[in-house]
Protein backbone atom coordinates (compact mmCIF):
# COMPACT_ATOMS: atom_id res chain seq x y z
CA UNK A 1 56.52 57.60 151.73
CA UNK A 2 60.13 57.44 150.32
CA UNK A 3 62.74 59.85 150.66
CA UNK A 4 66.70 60.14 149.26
CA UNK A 5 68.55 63.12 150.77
CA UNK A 6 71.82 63.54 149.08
CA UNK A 7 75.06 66.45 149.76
CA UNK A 8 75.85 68.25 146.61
CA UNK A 9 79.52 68.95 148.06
CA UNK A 10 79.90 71.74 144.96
CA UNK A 11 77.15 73.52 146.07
CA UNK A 12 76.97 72.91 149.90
CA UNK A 13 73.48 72.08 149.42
CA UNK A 14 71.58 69.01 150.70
CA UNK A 15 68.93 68.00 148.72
CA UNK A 16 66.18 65.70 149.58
CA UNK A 17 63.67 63.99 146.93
CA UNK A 18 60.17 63.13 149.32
CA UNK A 19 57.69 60.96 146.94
CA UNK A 20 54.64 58.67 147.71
CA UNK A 21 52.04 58.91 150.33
CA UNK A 22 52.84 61.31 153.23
CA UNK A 23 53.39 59.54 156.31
CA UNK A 24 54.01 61.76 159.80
CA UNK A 25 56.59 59.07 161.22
CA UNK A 26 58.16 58.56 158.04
CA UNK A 27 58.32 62.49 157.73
CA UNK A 28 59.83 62.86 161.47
CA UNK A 29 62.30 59.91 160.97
CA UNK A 30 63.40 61.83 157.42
CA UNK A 31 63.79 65.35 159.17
CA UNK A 32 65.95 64.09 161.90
CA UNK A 33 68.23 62.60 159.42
CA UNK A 34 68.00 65.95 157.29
CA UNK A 35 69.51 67.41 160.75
CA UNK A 36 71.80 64.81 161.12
CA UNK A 37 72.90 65.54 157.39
CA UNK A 38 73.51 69.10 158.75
CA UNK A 39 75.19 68.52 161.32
CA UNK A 40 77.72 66.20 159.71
CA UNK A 41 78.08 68.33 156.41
CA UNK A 42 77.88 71.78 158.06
CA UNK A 43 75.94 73.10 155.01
CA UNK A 44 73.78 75.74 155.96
CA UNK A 45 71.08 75.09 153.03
CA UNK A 46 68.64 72.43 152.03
CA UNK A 47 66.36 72.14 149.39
CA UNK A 48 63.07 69.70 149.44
CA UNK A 49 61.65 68.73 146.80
CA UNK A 50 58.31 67.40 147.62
CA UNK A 51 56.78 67.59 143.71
CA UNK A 52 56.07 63.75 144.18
CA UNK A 53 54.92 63.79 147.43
CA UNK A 54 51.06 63.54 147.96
CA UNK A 55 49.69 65.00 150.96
CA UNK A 56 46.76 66.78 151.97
CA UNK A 57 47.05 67.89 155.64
CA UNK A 58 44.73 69.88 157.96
CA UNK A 59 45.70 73.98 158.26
CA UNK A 60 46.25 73.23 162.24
CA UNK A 61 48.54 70.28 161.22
CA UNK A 62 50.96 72.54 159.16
CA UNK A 63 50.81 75.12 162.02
CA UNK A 64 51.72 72.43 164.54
CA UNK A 65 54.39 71.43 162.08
CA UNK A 66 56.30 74.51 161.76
CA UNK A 67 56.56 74.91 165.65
CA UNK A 68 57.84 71.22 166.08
CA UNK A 69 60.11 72.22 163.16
CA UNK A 70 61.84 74.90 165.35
CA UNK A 71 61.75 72.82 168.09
CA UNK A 72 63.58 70.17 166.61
CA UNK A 73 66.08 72.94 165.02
CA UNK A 74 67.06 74.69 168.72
CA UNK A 75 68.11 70.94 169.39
CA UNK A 76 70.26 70.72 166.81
CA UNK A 77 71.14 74.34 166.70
CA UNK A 78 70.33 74.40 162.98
CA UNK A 79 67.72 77.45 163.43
CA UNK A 80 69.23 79.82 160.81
CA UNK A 81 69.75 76.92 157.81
CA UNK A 82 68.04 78.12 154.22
CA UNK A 83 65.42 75.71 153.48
CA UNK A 84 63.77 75.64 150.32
CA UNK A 85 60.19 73.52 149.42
CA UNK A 86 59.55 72.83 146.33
CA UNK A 87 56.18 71.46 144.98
CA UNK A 88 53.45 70.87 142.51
CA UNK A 89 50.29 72.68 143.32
CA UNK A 90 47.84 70.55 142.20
CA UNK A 91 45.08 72.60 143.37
CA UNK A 92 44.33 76.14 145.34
CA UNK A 93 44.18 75.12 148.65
CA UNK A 94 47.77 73.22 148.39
CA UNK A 95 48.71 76.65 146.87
CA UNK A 96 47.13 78.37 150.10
CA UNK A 97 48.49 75.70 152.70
CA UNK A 98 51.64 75.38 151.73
CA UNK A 99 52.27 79.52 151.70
CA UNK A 100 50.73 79.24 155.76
CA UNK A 101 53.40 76.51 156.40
CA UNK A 102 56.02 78.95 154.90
CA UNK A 103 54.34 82.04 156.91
CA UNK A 104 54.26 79.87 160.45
CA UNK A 105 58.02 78.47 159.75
CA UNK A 106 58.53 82.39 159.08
CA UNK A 107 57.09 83.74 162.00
CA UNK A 108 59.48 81.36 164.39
CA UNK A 109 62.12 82.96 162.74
CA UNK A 110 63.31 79.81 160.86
CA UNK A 111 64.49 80.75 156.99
CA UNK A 112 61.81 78.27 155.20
CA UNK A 113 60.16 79.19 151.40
CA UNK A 114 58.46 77.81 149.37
CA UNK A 115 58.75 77.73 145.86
CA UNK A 116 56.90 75.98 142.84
CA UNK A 117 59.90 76.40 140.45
CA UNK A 118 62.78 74.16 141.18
CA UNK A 119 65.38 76.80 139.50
CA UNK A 120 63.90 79.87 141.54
CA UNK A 121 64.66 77.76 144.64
CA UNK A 122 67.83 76.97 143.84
CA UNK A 123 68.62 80.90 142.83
CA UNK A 124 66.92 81.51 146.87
CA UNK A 125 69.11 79.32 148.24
CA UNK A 126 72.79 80.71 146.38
CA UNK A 127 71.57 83.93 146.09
CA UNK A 128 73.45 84.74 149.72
CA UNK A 129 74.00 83.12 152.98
CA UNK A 130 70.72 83.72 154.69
CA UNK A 131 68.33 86.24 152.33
CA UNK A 132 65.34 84.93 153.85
């Protein structure tokens, strides 16, 4: 698993590109530097784009996911940053898993969605400081 996360200063946005195999450390080591990215930038939106990423995780996995996500965001005391995922669905069930993920990240209150168009994302995250 690779990863590039990037600021786009015009937009206050950062943007990370995930692609290869999905690898739980490698995932962990790229969130914490997503927070880092927040906390240095101040930018209050991110958007993921895991179109390249291929992954194909157990429904308790995602749910265990999202509540290490908010656990990891009250440390940084990034809870209420916009984040957008963007992917391919490749088949039903990623379809399915990936709106529980958004739906458990939802339910902890953090401002996660998912989104299959890149350019709908981006309009989510602009659209207003936390429309979630």
């Amino acid at each position: 698993m690779d990863y590039v996360i990037k600021y786009d200063d015009a937009k206050q946005v950062i943007v990370v590109t995930a692609t290869g195999k999905w690898v739980l450390e490698k995932d962990n080591e790229m969130i914490r530097e997503i927070l880092r990215t927040v906390e240095e930038t101040g930018s209050k939106k991110v958007l993921v784009d895991i179109r390249a990423l291929h992954f194909d995780l157990p429904m308790i996995h995602l749910y265990d996911r999202a509540q290490g996500l908010r656990k990891q965001r009250l440390d940084f005391n990034t809870t209420s940053r916009k984040v957008a995922l963007v992917y391919t669905a490749t088949t039903k069930k990623m379809d399915s898993d990936l709106l529980f993920f958004e739906t458990a990240a939802r339910n902890r209150n953090l401002p996660y969605r998912v989104f299959k168009d890149v350019d709908v994302a981006w309009s989510w995250l602009c659209d207003s400081e936390i429309s979630a």
